[in-house]
N, C-alpha and C. Protein backbone atom coordinates (compact mmCIF):
# COMPACT_ATOMS: atom_id res chain seq x y z
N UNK A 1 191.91 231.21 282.04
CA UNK A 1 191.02 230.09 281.82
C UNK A 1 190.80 229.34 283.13
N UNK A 2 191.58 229.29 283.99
CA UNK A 2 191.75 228.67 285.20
C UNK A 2 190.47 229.02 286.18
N UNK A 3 189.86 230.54 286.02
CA UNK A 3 189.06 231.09 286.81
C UNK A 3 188.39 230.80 286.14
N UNK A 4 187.97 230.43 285.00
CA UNK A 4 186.67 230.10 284.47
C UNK A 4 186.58 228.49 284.71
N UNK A 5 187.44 228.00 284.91
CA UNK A 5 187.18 226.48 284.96
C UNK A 5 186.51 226.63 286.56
N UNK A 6 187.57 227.25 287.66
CA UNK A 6 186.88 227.24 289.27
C UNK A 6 185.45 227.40 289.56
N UNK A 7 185.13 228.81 288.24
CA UNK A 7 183.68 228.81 288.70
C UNK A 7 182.99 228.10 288.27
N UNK A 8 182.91 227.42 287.39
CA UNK A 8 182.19 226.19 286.64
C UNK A 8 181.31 226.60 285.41
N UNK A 9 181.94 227.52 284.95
CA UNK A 9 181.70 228.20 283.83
C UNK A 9 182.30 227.64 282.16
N UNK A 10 183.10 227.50 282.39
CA UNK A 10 183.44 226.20 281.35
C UNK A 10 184.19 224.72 281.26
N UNK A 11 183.96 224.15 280.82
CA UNK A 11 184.91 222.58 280.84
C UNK A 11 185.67 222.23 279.91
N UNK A 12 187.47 221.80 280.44
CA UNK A 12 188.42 221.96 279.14
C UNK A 12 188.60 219.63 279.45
N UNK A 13 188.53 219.70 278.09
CA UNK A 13 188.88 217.96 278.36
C UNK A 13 189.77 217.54 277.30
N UNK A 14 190.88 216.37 277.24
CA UNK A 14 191.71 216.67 276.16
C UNK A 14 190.98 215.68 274.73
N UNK A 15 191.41 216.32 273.72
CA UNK A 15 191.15 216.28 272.95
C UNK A 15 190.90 214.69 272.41
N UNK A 16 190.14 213.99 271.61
CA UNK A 16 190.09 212.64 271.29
C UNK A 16 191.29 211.72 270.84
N UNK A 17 191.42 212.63 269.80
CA UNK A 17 192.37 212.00 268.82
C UNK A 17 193.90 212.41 269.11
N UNK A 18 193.85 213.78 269.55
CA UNK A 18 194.89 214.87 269.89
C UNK A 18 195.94 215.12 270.78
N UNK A 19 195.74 214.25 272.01
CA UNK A 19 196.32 214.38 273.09
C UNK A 19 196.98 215.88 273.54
N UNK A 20 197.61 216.64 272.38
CA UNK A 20 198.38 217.73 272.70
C UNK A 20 197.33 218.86 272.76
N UNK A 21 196.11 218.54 272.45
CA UNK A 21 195.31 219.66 272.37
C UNK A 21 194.24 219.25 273.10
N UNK A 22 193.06 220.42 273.90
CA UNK A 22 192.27 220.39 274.28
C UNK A 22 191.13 221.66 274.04
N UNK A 23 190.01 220.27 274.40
CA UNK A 23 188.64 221.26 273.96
C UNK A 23 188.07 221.50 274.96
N UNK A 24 187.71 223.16 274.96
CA UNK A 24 187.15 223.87 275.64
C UNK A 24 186.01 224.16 275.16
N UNK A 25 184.77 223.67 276.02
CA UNK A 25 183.05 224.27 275.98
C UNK A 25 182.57 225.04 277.24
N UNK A 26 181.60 225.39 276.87
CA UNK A 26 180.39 226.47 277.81
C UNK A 26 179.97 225.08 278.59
N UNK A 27 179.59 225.89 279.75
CA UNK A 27 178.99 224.55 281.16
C UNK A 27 177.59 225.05 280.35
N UNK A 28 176.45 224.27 281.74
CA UNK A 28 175.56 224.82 281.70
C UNK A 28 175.18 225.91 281.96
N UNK A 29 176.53 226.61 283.46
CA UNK A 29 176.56 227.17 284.15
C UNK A 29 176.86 228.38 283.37
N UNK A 30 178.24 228.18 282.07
CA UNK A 30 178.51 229.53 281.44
C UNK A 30 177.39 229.89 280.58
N UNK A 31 176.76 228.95 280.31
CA UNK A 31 175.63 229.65 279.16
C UNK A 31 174.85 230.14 279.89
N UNK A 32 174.19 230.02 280.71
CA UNK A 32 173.08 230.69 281.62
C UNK A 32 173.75 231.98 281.96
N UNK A 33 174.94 232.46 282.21
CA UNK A 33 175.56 233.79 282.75
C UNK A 33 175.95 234.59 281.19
N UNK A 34 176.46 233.54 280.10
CA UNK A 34 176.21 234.28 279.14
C UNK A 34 174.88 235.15 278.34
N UNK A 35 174.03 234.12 278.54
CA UNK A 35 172.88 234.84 278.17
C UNK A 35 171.96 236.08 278.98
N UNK A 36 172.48 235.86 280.13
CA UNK A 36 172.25 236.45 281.16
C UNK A 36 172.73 238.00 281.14
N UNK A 37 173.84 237.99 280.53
CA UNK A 37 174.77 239.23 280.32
C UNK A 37 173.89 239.66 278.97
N UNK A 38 174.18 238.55 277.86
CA UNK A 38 173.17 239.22 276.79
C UNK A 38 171.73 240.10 277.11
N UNK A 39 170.89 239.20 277.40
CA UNK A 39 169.78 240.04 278.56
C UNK A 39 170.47 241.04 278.56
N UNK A 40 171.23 241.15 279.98
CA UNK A 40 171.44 242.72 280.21
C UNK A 40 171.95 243.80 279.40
N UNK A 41 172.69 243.45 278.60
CA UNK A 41 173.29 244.21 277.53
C UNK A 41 171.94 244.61 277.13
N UNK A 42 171.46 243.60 276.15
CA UNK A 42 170.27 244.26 274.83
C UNK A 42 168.89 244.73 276.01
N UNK A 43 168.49 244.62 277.08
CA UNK A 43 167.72 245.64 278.41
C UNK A 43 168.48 247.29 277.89
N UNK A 44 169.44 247.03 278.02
CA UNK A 44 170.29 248.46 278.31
C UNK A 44 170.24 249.25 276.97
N UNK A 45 170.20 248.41 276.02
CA UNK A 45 170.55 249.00 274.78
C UNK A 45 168.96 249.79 274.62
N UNK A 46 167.76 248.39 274.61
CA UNK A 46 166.50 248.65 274.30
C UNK A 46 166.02 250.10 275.59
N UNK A 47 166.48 250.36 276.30
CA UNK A 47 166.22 251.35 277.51
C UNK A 47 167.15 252.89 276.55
N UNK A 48 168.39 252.79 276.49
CA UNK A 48 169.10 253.65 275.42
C UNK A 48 168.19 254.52 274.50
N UNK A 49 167.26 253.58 273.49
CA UNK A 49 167.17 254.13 272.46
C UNK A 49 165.91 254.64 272.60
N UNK A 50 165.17 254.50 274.06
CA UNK A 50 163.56 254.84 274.38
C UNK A 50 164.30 256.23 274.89
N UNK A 51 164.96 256.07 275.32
CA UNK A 51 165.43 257.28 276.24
C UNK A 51 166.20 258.31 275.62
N UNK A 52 166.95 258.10 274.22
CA UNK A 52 167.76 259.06 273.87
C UNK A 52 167.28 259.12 272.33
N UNK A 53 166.69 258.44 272.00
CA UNK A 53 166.36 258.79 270.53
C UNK A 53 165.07 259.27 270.10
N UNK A 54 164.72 260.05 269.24
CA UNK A 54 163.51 260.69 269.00
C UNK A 54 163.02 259.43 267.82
N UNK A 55 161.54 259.85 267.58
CA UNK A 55 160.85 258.72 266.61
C UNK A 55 161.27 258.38 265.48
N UNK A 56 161.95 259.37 265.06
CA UNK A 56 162.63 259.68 263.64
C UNK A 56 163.73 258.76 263.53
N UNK A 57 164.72 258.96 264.58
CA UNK A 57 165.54 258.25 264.84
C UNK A 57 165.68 256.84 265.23
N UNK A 58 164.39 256.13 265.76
CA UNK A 58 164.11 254.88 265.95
C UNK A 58 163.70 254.53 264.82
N UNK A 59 163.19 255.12 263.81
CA UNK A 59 163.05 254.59 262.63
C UNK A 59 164.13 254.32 261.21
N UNK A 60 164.95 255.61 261.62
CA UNK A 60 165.87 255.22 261.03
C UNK A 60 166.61 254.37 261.34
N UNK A 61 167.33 253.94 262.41
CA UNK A 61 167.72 252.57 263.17
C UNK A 61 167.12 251.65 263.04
N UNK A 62 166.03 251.41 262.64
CA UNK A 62 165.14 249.92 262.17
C UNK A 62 165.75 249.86 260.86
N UNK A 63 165.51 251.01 259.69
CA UNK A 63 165.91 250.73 258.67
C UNK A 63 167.04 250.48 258.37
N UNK A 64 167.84 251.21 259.27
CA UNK A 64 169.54 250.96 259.11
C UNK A 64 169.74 249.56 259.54
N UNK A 65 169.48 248.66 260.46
CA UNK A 65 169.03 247.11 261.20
C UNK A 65 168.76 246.69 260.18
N UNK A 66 167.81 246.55 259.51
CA UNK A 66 167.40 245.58 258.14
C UNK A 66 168.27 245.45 257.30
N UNK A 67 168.90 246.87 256.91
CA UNK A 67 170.21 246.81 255.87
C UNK A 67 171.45 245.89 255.91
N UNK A 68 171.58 246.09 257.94
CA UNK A 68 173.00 245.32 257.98
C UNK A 68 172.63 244.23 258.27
N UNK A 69 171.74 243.42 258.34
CA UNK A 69 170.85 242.14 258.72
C UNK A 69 170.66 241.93 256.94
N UNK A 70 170.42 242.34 256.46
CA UNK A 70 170.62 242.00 254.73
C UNK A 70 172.41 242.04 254.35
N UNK A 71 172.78 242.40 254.73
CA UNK A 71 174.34 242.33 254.41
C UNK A 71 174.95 241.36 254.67
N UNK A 72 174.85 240.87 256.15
CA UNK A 72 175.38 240.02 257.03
C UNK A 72 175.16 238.42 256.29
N UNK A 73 174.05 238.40 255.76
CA UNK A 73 173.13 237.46 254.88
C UNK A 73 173.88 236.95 253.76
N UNK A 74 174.61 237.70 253.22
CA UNK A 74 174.77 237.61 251.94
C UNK A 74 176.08 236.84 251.77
């Protein structure tokens, strides 16, 4: 946690009420590198499935997506 505090990636402050405990959030700085990574992840994924899956197969992956996006829901 220490290296994430240096880079300014998150901020730990003690707790209100708690003294023995403290809360840890995202900077501005970690959310911008988090999403940033997201980006790159779902780039990589969306590049993946142009590149290795046939039409058939992108379709079944949509439909299979809706299913667990209906599951998740419930």
């Amino acid at each position: 946690m220490g290296l994430l505090i240096e880079q300014n990636l998150i901020t730990r402050r003690a707790h209100p009420t708690d003294r023995r405990k403290s809360l840890v959030e995202l900077s501005d700085a970690g959310r911008a590198a988090l999403e940033a990574e997201r980006g790159r992840r779902a780039g990589w994924l969306a590049q993946a499935i142009e590149a290795e899956l046939t039409d058939e197969e992108r379709a079944l992956l949509a439909k299979s997506a809706a299913l667990l996006e209906r599951l998740a829901t419930r």
